[in-house]
Structure formats: C-alpha cells, structure tokens
C-alpha atoms as a PDB file:
ATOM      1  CA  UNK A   1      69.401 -27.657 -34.896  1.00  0.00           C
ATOM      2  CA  UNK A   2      68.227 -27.644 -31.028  1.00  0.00           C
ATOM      3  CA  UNK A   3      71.303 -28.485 -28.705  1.00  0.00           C
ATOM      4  CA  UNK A   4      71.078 -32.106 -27.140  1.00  0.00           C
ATOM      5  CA  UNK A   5      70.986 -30.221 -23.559  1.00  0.00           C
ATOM      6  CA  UNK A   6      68.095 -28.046 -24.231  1.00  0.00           C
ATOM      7  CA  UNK A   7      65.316 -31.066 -23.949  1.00  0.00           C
ATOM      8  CA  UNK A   8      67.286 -33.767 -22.457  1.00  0.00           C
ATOM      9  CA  UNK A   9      66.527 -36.255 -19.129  1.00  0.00           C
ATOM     10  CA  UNK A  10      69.583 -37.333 -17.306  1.00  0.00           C
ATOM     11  CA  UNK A  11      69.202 -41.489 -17.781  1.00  0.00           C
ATOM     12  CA  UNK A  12      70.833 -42.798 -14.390  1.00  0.00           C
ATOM     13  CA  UNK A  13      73.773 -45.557 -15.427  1.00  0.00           C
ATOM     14  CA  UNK A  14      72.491 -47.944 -13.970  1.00  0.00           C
ATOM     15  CA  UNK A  15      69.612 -47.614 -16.016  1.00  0.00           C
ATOM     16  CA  UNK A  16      72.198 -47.607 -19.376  1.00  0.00           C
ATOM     17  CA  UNK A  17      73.575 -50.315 -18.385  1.00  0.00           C
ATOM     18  CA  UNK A  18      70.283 -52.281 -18.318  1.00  0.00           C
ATOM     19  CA  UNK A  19      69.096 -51.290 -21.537  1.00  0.00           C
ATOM     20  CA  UNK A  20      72.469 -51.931 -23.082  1.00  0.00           C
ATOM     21  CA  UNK A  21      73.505 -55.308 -21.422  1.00  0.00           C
ATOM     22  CA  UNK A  22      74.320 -58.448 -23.174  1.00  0.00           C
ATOM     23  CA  UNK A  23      73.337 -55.998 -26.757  1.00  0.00           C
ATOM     24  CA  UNK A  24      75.056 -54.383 -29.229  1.00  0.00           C
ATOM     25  CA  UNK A  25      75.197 -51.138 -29.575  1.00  0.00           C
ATOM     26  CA  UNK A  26      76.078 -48.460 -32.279  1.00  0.00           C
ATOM     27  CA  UNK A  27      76.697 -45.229 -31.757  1.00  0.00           C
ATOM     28  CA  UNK A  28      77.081 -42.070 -34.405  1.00  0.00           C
ATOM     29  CA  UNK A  29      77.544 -38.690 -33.693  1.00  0.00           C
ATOM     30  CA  UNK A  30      74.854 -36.538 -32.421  1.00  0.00           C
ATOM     31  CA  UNK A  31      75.135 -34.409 -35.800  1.00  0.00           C
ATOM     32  CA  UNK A  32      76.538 -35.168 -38.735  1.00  0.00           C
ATOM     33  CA  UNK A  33      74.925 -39.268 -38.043  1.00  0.00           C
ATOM     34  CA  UNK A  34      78.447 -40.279 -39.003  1.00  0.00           C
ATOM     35  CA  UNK A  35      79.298 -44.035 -36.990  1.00  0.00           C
ATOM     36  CA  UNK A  36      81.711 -43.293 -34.380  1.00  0.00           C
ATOM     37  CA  UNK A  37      81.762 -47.156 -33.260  1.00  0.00           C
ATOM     38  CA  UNK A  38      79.924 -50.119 -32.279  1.00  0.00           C
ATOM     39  CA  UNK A  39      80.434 -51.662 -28.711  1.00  0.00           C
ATOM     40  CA  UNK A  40      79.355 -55.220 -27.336  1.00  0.00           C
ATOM     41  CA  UNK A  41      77.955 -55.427 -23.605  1.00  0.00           C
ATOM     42  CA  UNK A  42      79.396 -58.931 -22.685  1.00  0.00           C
ATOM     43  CA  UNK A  43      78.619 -58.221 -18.975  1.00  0.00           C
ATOM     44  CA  UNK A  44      78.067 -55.055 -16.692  1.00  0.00           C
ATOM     45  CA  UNK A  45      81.540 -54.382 -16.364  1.00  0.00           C
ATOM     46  CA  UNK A  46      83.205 -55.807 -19.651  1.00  0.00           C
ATOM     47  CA  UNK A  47      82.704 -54.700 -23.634  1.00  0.00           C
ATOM     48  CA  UNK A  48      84.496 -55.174 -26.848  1.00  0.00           C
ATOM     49  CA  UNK A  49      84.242 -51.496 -28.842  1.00  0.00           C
ATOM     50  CA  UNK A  50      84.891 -51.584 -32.699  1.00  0.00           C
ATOM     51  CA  UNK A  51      85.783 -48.662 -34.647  1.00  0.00           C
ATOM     52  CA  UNK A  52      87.597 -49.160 -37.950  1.00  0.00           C
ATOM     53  CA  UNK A  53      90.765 -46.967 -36.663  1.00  0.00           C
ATOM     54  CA  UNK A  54      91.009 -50.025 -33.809  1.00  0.00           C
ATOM     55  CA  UNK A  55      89.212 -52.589 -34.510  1.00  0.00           C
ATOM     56  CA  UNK A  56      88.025 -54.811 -31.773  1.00  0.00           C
ATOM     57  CA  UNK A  57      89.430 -53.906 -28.502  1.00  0.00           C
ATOM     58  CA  UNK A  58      88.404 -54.844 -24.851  1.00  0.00           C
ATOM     59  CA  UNK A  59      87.008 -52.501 -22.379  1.00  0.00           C
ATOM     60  CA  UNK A  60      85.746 -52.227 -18.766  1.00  0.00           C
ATOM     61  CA  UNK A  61      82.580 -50.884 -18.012  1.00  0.00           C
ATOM     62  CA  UNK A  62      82.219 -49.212 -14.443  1.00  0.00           C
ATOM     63  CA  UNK A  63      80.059 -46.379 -12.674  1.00  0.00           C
ATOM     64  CA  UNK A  64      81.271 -43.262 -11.364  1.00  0.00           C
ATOM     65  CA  UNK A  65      78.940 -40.469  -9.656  1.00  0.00           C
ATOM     66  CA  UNK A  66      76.568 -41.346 -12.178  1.00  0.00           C
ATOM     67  CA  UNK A  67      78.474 -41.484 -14.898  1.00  0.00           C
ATOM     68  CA  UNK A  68      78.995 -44.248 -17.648  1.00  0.00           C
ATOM     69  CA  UNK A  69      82.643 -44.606 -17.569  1.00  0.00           C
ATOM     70  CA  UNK A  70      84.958 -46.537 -20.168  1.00  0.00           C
ATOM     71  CA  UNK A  71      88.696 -48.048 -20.271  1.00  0.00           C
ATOM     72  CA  UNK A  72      90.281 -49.356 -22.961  1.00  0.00           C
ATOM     73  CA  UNK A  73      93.339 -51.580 -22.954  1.00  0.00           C
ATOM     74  CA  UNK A  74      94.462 -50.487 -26.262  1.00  0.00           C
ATOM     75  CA  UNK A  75      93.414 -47.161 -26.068  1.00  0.00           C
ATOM     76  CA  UNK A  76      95.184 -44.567 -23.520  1.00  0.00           C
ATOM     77  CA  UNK A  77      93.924 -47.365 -20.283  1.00  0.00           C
ATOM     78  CA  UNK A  78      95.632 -44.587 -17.947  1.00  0.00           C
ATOM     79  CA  UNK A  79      93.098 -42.335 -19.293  1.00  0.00           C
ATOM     80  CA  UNK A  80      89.030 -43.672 -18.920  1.00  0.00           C
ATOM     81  CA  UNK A  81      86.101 -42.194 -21.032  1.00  0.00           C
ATOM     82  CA  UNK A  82      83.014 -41.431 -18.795  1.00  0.00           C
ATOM     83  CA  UNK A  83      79.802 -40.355 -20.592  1.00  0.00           C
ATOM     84  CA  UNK A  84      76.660 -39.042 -18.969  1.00  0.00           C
ATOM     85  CA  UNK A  85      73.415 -40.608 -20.630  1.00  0.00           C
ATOM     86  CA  UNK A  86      70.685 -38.769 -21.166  1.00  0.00           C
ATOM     87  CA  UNK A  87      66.975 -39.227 -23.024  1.00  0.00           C
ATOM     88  CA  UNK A  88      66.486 -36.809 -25.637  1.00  0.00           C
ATOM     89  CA  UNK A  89      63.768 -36.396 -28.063  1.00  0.00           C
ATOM     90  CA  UNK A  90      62.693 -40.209 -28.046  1.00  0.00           C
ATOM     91  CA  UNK A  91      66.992 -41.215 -28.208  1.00  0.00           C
ATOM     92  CA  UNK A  92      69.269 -42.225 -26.174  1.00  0.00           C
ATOM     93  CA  UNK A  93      72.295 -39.847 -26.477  1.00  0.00           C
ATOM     94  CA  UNK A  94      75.517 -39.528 -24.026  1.00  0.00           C
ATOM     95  CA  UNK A  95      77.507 -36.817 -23.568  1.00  0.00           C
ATOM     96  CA  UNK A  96      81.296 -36.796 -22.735  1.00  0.00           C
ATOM     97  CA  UNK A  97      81.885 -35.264 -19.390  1.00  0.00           C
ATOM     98  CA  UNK A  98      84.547 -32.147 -19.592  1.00  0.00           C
ATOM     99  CA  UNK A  99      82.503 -31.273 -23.258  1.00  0.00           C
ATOM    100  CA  UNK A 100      78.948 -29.591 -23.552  1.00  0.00           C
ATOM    101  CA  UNK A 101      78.780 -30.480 -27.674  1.00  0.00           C
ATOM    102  CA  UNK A 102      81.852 -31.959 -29.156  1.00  0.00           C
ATOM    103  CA  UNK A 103      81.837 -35.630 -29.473  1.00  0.00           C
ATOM    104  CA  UNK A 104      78.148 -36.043 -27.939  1.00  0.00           C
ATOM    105  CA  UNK A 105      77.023 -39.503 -29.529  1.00  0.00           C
ATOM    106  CA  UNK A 106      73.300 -41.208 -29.967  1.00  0.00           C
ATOM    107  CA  UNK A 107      72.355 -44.855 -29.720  1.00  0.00           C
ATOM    108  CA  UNK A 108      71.500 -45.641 -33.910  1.00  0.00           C
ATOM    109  CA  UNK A 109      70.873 -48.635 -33.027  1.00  0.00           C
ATOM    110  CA  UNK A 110      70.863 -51.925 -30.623  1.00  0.00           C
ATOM    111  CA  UNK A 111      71.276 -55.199 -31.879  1.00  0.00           C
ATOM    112  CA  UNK A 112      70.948 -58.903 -30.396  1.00  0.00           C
ATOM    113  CA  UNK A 113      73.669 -59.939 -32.968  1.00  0.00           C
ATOM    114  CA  UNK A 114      77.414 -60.005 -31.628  1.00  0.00           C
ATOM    115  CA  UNK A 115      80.623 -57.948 -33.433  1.00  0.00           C
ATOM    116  CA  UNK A 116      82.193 -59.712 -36.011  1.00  0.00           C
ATOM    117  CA  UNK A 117      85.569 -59.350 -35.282  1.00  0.00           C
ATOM    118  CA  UNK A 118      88.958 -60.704 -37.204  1.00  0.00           C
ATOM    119  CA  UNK A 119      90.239 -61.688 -34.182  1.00  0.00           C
ATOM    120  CA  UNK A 120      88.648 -61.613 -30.645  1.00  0.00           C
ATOM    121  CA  UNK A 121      90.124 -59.591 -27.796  1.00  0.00           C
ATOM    122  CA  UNK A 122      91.751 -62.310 -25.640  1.00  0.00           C
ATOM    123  CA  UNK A 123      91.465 -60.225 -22.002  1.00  0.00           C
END
C-alpha cells in the first residue's frame, strides 16, 4: 500500500474545521479501517469524542501553526493531541504530529446525526 504522505495536500485547519463543524465525524485508522472513534463538532473550539475504551468525553478544539490540535478532560488534559490534515486520494486523512505512519487516521464518514451517549459530558 502507497504511504498517506506520498500523494497527500496539506488541508489548512481552518479549512477542517469548516468541513467538520456542527457534524459528526468518524474516524478509523488509515490501514487496517479499524474505528478508532467518533467525535462531535459542537462549536469551533468544543467536541465530545467517543471511543468505547472512554466513552463520551469533552474536548477543546484549537489551532496551532496549522495544526488541528485536541484536549481532553478525561484523557491526559496536560498533554493535547494536534493532527495535521491533509487530502489524500479523494479522503480526508490527519496525521499525528511527532509520527510519519503510526496512528494516521481517515474521515469514514460525516454524519448530521449527534453521538448517542449514556450520559452527556457536563463541561
């Protein structure tokens, strides 16, 4: 399989962000297509993500040099996950900055519908 930096268009954030906002979003990995999580754009700087190790969980959405950057309450929120995005191939696939091809993720799909969560993140 062709690496997902051998064809790919740096998306700017901004430009994530719009295609993203008030959706939701799941993402698998680049791969083995395996889900990796589904994440709610409430607003441009506030999501819910939903993975079945965490369930729902609130997160801040914010820009930085370019990058897509995450932070989690409930997951390590000293420690934020930034992402560049990038069109490849017809996708929309983001890579994790400090990794060339471990943990790069593709959009499988965006959705008008909201998470269904057991209980909603209250922050």
């Amino acid at each position: 399989m062709a690496s997902p930096a051998s064809a790919q268009t740096l998306m700017p954030a901004e430009a994530f962000i719009d295609l993203v906002l008030g959706k939701t979003v799941s993402f698998v990995h680049f791969n083995s297509g395996r889900l990796v999580g589904e994440e709610q754009f409430i607003s441009r700087d506030q999501t819910i993500w939903k993975t079945p190790e965490y369930g729902c969980v609130t997160g801040q959405l914010y820009v930085d040099r370019g990058r897509v950057c995450f932070v989690y309450e409930d997951i390590q929120p000293e420690r934020p996950a930034c992402w560049w995005p990038y069109e490849y191939d017809g996708e929309v696939i983001l890579r994790p900055v400090g990794e060339f091809m471990r943990g790069v993720q593709r959009i499988r799909g965006i959705s008008e519908d909201p998470l269904t969560c057991e209980t909603l993140p209250m922050s």
